[in-house]
C-alpha atoms as a PDB file:
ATOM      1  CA  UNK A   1     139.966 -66.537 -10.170  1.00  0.00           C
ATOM      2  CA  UNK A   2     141.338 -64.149  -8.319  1.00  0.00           C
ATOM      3  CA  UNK A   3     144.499 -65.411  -7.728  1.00  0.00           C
ATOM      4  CA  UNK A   4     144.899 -66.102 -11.217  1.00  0.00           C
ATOM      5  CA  UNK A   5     144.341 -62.555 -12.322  1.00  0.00           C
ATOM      6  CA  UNK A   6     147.202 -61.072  -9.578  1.00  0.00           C
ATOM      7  CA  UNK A   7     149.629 -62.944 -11.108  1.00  0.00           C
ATOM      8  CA  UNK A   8     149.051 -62.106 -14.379  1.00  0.00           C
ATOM      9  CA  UNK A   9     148.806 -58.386 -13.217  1.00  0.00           C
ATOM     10  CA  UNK A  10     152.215 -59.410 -11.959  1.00  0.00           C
ATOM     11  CA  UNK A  11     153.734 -61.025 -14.701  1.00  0.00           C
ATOM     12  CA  UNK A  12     152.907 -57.742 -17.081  1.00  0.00           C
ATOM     13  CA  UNK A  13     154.719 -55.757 -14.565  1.00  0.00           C
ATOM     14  CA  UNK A  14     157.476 -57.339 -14.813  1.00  0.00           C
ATOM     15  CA  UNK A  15     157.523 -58.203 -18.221  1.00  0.00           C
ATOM     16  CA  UNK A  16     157.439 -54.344 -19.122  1.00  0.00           C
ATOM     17  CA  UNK A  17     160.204 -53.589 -17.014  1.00  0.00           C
ATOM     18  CA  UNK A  18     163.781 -54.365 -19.079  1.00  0.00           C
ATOM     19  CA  UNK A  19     161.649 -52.546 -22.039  1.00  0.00           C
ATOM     20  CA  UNK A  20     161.642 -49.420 -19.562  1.00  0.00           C
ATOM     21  CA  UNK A  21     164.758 -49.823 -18.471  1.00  0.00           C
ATOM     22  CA  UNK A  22     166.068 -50.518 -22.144  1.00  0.00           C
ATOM     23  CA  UNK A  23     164.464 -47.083 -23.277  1.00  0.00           C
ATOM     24  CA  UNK A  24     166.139 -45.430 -19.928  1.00  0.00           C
ATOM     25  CA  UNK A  25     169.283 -46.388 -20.805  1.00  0.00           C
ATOM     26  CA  UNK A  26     169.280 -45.453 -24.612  1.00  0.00           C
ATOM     27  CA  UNK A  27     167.679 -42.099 -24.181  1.00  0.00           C
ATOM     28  CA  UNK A  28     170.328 -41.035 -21.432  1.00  0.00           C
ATOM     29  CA  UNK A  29     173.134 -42.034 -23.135  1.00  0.00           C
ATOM     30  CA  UNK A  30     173.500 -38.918 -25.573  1.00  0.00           C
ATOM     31  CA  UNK A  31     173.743 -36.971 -22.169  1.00  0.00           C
ATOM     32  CA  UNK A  32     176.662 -37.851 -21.584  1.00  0.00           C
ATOM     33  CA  UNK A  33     178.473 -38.516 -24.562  1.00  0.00           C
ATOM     34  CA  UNK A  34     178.770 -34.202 -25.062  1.00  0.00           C
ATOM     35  CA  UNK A  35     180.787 -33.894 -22.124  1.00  0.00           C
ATOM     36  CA  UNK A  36     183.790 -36.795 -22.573  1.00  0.00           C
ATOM     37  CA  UNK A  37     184.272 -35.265 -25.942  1.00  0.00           C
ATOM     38  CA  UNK A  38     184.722 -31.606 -24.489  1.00  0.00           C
ATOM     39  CA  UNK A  39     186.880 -32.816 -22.006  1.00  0.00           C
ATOM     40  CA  UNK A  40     188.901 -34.598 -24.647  1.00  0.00           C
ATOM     41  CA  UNK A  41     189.299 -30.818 -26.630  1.00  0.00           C
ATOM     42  CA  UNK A  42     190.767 -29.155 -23.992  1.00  0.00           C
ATOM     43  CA  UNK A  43     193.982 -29.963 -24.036  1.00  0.00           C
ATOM     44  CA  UNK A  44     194.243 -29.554 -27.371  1.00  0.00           C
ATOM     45  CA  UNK A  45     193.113 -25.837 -27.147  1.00  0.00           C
ATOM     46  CA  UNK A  46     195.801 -25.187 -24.541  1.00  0.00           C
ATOM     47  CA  UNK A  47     198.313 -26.834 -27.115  1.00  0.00           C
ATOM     48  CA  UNK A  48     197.000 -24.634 -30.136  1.00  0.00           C
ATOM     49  CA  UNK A  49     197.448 -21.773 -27.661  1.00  0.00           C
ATOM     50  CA  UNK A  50     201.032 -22.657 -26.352  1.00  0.00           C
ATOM     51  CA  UNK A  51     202.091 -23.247 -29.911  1.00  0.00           C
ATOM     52  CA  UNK A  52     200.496 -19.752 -31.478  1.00  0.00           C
ATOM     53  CA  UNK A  53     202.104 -18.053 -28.379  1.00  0.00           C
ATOM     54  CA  UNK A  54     205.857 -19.442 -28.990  1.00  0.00           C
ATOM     55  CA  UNK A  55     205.746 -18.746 -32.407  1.00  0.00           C
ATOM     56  CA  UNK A  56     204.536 -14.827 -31.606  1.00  0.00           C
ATOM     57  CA  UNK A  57     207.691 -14.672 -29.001  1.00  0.00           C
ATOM     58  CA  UNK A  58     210.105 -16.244 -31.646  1.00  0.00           C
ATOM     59  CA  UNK A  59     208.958 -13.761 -34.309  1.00  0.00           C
ATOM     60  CA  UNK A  60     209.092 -10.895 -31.828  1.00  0.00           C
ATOM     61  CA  UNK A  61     212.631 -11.945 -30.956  1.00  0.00           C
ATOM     62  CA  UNK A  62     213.921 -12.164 -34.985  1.00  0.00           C
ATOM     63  CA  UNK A  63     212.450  -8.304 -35.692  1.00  0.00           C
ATOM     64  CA  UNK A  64     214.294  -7.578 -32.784  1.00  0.00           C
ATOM     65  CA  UNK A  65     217.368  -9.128 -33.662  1.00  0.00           C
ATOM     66  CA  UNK A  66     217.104  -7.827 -37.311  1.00  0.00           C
ATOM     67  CA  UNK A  67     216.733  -4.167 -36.061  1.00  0.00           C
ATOM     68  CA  UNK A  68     219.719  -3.943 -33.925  1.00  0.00           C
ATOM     69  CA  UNK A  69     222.081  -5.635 -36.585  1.00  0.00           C
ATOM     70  CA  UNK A  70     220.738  -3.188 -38.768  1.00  0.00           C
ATOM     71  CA  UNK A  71     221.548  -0.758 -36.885  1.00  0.00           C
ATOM     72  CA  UNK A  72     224.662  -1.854 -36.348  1.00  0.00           C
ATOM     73  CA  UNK A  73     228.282  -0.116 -37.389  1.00  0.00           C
ATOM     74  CA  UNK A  74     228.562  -2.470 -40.419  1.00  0.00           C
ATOM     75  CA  UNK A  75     225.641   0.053 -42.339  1.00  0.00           C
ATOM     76  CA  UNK A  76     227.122   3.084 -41.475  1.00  0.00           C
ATOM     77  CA  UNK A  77     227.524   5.399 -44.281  1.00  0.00           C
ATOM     78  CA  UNK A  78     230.977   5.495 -45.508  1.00  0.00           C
ATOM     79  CA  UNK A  79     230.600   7.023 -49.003  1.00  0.00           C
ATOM     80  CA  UNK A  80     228.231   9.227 -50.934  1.00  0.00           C
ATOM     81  CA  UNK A  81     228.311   9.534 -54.342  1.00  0.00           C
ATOM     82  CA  UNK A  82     226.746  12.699 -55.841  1.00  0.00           C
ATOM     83  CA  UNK A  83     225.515  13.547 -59.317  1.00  0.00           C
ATOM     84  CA  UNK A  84     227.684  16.035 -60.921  1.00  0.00           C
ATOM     85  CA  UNK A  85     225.652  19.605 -60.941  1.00  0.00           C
ATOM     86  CA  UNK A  86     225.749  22.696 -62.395  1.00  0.00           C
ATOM     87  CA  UNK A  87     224.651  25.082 -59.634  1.00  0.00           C
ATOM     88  CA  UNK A  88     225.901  23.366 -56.262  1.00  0.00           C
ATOM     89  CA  UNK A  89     229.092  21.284 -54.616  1.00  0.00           C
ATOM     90  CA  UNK A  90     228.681  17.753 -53.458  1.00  0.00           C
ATOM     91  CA  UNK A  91     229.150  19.173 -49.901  1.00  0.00           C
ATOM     92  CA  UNK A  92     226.552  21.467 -50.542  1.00  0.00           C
ATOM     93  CA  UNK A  93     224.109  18.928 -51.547  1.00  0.00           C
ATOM     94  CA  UNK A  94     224.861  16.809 -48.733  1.00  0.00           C
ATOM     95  CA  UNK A  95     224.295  19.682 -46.212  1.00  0.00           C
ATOM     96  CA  UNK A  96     220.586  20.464 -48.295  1.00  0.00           C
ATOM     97  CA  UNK A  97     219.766  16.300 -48.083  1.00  0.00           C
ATOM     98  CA  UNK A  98     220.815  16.598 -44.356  1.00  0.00           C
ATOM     99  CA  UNK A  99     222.962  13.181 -45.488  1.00  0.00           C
ATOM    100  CA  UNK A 100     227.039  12.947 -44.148  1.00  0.00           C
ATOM    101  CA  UNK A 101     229.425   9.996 -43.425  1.00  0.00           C
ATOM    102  CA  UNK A 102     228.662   7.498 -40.605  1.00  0.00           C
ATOM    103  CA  UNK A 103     225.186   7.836 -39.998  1.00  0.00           C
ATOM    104  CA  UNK A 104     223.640   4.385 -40.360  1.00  0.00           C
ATOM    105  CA  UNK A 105     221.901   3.693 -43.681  1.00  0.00           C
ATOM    106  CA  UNK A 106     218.589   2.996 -42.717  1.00  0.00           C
ATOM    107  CA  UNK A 107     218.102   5.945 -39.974  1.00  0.00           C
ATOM    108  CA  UNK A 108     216.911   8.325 -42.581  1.00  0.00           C
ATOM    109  CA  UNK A 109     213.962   8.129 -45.026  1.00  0.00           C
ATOM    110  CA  UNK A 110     214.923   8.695 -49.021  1.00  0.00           C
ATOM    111  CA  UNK A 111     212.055  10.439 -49.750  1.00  0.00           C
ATOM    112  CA  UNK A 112     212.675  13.055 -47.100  1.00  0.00           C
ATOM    113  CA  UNK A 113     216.056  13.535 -48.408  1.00  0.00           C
ATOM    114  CA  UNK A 114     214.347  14.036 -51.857  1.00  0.00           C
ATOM    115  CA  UNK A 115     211.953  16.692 -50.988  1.00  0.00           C
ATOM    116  CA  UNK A 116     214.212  18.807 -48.957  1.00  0.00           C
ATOM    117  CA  UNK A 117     216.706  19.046 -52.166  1.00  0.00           C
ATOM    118  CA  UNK A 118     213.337  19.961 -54.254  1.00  0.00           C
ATOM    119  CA  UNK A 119     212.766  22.567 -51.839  1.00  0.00           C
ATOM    120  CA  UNK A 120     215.870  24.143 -53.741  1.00  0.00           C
ATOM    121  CA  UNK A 121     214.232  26.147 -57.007  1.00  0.00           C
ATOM    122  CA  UNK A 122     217.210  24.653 -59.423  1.00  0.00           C
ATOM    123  CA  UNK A 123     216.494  21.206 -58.119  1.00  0.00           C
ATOM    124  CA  UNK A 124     213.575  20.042 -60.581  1.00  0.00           C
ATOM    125  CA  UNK A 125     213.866  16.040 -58.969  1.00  0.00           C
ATOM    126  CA  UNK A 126     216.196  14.088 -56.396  1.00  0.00           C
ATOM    127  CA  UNK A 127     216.203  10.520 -56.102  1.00  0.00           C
ATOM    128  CA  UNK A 128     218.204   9.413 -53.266  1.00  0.00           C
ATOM    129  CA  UNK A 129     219.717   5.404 -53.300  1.00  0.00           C
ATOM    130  CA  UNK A 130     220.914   3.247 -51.080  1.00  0.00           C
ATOM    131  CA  UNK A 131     223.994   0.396 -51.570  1.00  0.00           C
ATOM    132  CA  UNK A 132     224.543  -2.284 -49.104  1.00  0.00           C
ATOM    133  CA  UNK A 133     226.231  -2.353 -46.593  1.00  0.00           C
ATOM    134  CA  UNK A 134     227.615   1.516 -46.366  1.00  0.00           C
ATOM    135  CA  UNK A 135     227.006   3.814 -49.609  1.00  0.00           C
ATOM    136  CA  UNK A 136     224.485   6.670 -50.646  1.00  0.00           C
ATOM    137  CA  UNK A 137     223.877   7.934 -53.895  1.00  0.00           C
ATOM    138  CA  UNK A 138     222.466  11.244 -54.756  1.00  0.00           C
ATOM    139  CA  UNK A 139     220.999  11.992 -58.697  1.00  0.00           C
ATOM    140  CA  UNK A 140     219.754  15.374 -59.531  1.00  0.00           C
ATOM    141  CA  UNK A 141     217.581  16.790 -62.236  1.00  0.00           C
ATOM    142  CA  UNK A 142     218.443  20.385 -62.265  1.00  0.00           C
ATOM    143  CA  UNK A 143     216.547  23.344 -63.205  1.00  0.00           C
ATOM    144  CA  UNK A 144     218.526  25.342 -66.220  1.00  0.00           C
ATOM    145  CA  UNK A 145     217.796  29.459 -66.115  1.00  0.00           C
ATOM    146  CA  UNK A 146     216.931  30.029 -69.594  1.00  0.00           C
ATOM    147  CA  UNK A 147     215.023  33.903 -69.912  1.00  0.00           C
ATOM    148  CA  UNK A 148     214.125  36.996 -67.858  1.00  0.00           C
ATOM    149  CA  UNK A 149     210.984  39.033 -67.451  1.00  0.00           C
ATOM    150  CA  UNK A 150     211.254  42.369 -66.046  1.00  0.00           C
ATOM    151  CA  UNK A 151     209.532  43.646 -62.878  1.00  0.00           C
ATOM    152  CA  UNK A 152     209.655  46.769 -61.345  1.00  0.00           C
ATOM    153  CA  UNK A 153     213.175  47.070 -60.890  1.00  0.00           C
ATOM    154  CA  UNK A 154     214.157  43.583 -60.504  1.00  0.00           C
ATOM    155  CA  UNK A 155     214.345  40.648 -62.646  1.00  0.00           C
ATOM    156  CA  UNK A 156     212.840  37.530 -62.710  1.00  0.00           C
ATOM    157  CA  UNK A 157     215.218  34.168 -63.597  1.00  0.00           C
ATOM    158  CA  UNK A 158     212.947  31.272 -65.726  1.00  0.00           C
ATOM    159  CA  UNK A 159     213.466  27.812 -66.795  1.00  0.00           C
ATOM    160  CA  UNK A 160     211.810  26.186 -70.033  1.00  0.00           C
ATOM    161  CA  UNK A 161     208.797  25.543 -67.576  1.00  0.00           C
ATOM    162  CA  UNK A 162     208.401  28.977 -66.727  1.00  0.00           C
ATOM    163  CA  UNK A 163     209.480  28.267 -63.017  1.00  0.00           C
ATOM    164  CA  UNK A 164     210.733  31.010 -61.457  1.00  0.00           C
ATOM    165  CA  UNK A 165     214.283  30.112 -60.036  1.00  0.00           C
ATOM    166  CA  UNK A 166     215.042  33.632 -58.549  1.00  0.00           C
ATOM    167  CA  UNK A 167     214.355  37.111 -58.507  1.00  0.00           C
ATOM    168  CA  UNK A 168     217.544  39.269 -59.034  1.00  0.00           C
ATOM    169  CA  UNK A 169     218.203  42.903 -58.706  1.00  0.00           C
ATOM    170  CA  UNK A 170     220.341  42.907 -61.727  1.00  0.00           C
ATOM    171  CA  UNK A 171     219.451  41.721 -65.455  1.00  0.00           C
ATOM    172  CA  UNK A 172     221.537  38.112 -65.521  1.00  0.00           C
ATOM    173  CA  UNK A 173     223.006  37.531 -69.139  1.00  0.00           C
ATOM    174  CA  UNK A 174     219.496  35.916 -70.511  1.00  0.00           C
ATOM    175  CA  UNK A 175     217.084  36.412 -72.737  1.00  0.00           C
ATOM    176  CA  UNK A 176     214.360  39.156 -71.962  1.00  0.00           C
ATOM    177  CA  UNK A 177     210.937  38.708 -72.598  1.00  0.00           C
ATOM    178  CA  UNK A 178     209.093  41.550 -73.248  1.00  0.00           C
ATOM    179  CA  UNK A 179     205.523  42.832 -73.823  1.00  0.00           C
ATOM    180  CA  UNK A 180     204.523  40.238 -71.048  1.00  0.00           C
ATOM    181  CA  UNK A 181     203.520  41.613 -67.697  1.00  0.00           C
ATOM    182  CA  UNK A 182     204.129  39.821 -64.351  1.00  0.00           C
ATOM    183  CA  UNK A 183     200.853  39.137 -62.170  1.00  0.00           C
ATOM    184  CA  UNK A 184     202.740  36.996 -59.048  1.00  0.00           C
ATOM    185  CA  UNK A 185     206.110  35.376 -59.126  1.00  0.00           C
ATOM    186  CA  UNK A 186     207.101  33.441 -55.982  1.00  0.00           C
ATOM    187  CA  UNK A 187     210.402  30.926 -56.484  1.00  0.00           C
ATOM    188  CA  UNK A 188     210.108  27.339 -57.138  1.00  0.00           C
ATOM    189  CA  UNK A 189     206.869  27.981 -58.601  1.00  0.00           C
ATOM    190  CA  UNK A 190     205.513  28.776 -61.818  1.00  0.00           C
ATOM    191  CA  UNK A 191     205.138  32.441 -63.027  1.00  0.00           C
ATOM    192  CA  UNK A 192     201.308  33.881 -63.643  1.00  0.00           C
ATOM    193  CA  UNK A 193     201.098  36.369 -65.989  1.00  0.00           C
ATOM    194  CA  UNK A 194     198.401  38.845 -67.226  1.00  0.00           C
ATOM    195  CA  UNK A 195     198.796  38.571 -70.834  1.00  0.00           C
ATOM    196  CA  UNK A 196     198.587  34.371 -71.418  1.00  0.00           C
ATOM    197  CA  UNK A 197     198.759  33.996 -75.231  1.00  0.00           C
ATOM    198  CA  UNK A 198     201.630  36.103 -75.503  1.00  0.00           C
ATOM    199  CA  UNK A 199     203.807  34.519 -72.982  1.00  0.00           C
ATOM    200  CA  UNK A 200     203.042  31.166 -74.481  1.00  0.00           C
ATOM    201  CA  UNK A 201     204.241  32.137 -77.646  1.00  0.00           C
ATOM    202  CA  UNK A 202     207.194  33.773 -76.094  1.00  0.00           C
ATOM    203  CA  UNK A 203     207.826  30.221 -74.660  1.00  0.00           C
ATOM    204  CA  UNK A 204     207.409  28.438 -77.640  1.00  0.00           C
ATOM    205  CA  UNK A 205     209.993  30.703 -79.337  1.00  0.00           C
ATOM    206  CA  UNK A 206     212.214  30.230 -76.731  1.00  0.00           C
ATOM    207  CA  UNK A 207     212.264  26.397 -76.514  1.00  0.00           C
ATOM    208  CA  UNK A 208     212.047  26.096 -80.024  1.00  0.00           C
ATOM    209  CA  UNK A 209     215.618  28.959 -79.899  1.00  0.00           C
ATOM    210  CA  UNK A 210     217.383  25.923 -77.330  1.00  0.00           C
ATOM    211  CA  UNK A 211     217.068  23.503 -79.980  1.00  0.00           C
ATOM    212  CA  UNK A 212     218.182  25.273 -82.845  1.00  0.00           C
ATOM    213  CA  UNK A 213     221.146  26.525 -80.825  1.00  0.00           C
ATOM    214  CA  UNK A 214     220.393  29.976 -81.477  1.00  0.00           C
ATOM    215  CA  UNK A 215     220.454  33.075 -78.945  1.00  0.00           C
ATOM    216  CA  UNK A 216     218.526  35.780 -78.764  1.00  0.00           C
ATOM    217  CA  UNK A 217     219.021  38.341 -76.198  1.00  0.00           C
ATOM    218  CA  UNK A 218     215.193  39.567 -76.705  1.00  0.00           C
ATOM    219  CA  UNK A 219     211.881  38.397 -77.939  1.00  0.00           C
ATOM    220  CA  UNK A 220     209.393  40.896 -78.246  1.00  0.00           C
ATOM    221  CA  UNK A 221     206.038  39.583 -77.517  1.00  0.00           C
ATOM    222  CA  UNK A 222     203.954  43.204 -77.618  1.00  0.00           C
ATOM    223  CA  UNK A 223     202.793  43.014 -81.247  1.00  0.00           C
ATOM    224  CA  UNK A 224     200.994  40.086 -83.571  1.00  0.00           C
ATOM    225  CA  UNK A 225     204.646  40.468 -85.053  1.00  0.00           C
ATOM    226  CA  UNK A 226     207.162  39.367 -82.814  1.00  0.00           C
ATOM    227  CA  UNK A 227     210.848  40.641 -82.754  1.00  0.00           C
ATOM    228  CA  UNK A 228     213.747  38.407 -81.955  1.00  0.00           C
ATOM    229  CA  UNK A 229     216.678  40.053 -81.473  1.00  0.00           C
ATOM    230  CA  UNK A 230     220.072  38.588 -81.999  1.00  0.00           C
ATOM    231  CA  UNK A 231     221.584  42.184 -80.881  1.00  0.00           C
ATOM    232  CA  UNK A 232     220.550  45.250 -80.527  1.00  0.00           C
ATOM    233  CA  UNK A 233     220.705  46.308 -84.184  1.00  0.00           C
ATOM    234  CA  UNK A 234     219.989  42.630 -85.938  1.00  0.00           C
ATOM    235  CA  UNK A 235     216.636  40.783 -85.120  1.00  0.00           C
ATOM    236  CA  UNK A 236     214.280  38.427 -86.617  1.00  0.00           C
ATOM    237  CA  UNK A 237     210.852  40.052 -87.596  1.00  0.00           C
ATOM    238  CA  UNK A 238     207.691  37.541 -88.402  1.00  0.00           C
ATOM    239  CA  UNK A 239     204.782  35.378 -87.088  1.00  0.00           C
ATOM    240  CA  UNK A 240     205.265  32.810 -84.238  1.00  0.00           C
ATOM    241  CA  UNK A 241     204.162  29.817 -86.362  1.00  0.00           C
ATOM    242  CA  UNK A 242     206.774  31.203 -89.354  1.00  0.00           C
ATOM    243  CA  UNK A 243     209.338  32.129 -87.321  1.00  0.00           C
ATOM    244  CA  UNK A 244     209.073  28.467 -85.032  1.00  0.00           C
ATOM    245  CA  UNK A 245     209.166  26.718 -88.939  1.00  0.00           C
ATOM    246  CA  UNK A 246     212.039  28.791 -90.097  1.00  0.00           C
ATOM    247  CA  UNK A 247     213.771  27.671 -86.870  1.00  0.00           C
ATOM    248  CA  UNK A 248     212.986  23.999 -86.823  1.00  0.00           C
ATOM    249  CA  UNK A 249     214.004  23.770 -90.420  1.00  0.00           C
ATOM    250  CA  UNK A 250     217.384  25.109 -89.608  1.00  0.00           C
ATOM    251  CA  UNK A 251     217.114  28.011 -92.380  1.00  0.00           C
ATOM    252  CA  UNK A 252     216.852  31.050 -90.276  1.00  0.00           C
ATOM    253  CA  UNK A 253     220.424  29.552 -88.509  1.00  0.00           C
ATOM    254  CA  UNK A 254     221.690  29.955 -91.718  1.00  0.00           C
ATOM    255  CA  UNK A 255     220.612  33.271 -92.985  1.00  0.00           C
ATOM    256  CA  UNK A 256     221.993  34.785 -89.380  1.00  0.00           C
ATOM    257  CA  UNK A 257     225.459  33.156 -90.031  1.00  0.00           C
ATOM    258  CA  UNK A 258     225.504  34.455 -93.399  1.00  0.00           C
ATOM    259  CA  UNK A 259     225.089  37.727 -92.336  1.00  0.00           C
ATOM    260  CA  UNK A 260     228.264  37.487 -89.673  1.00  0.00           C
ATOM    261  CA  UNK A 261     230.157  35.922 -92.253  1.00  0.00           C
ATOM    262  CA  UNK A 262     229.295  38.792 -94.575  1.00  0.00           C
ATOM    263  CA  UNK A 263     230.249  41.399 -91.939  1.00  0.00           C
ATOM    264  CA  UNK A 264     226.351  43.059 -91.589  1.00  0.00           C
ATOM    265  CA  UNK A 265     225.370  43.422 -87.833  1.00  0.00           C
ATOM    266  CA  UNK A 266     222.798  45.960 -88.742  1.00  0.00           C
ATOM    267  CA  UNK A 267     219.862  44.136 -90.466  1.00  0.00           C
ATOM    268  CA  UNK A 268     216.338  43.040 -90.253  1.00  0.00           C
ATOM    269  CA  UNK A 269     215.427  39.736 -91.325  1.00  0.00           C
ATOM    270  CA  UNK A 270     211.643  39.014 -92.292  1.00  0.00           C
ATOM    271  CA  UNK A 271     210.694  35.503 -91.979  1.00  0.00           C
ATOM    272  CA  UNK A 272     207.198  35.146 -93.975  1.00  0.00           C
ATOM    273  CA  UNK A 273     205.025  32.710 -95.192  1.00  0.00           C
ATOM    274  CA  UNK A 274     206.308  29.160 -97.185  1.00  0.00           C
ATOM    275  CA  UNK A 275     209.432  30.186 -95.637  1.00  0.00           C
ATOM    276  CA  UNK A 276     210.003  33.485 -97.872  1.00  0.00           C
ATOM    277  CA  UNK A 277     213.027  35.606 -96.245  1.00  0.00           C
ATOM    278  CA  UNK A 278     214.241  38.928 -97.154  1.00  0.00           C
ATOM    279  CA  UNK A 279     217.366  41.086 -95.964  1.00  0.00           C
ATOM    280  CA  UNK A 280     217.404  44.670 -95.302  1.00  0.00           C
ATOM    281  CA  UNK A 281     220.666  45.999 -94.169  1.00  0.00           C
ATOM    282  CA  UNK A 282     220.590  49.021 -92.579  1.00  0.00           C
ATOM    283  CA  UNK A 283     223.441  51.463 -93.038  1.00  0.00           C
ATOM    284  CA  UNK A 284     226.439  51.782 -91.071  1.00  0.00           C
END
């Protein structure tokens, strides 16, 4: 009997061991399985990383390339073409852009051309253009002096904006605004005044005057009746809003030519209401 039971003591051993083994061998199989596939991705990391770095080094080479043939004689300026202005030579503009033959096209910025010409009061806007391979062009919008207000004993010049585009010692051959006081004027800026309503119906007047194609050497401002004066001894007498209507429908044009036509340059004309004029003519 006890024989017997050894060998069946034995025969369990051994029948458990492939089982053992079986379970070994499936459980430490994963283990290694990881590792061949990470060696397997690393030489295709070093080829991702060979590739990204050639194609770095090519572009670096083309921006170099393209920024030394841009640079290169062929874009060198030969001609600038400049807008035809009222105030300044083409040379003269040039000099103010800081722009002249043979420097290359693309060593200056536009812009910076641009804003030193708009440091220039009569220069409202620049706009500076380039034309391959070797021209510049140049447009202005220019400033146009179009009235005076007195100050102290100088003068200051005015666009249709009210910009002041210089302060002269002597009365330039404008119209004078009067009954408007000057708080600050500085050039290439806009005028500040004390009394605000009149000035902007001295304005009005005097845009409205442009478009007509009327002159007048003075608008008086000072009263709720404002004076245009055509000369000394002939002016316009009436409201803002009557005299701006009068203008815009071209009737006060025509009662002013009929007066030179008739020979009277002493008069007063009085614009009023639902545009009512009347004549006096003042005696020679």
């Amino acid at each position: 009997m006890r024989k017997h039971e050894t060998k069946q003591f034995d025969w369990e051993q051994e029948s458990s061991s492939p089982d053992e083994e079986n379970r070994e061998y499936i459980e430490g199989a994963p283990e290694h399985a990881p590792s061949e596939v990470s060696a397997n991705k690393v030489p295709r990391k070093k080829r991702k990383k060979k590739r990204y770095v050639l194609k770095l080094l090519l572009l670096i080479l083309i921006c170099v390339g393209l920024y030394f043939f841009l640079r290169s004689s062929i874009f060198n300026i030969k001609t600038i073409n400049v807008a035809e202005s009222t105030h300044f030579t083409a040379e003269q503009i040039q000099e103010m852009a800081g722009l002249k033959t043979g420097m290359n096209l693309f060593s200056f910025k536009g812009g910076t051309c641009a804003d030193k010409l708009e440091e220039n009061p009569f220069i409202r806007e620049a706009k500076i253009k380039r034309k391959l391979p070797d021209t510049v062009t140049i447009e202005l919008a220019e400033r146009q002096e179009l009235a005076i207000l007195a100050k102290d004993k100088e003068y200051v010049v005015i666009d249709g904006e009210g910009v002041v585009l210089q302060i002269a010692e002597q009365a330039p051959q404008l119209t004078l605004l009067s009954g408007i006081t000057i708080a600050d004027a500085e050039e290439n800026k806009p005028v500040s005044v004390k009394e605000e309503t009149n000035y902007h119906k001295a304005m009005r007047i005097l845009n409205e005057m442009v478009k007509a194609d009327l002159y007048f050497k003075q608008i008086d401002v000072s009263e709720v009746v404002v004076k245009a004066y055509v000369t000394d001894q002939l002016y316009c007498l009436g409201k803002t809003k009557n005299l701006l209507k009068s203008m815009e429908e071209g009737n006060l044009q025509a009662v002013i030519y009929d007066l030179y036509k008739k020979g009277e340059k002493k008069a007063v004309v009085n614009v009023g209401d639902d545009e009512y004029f009347s004549v006096d003519i003042k005696s020679k």
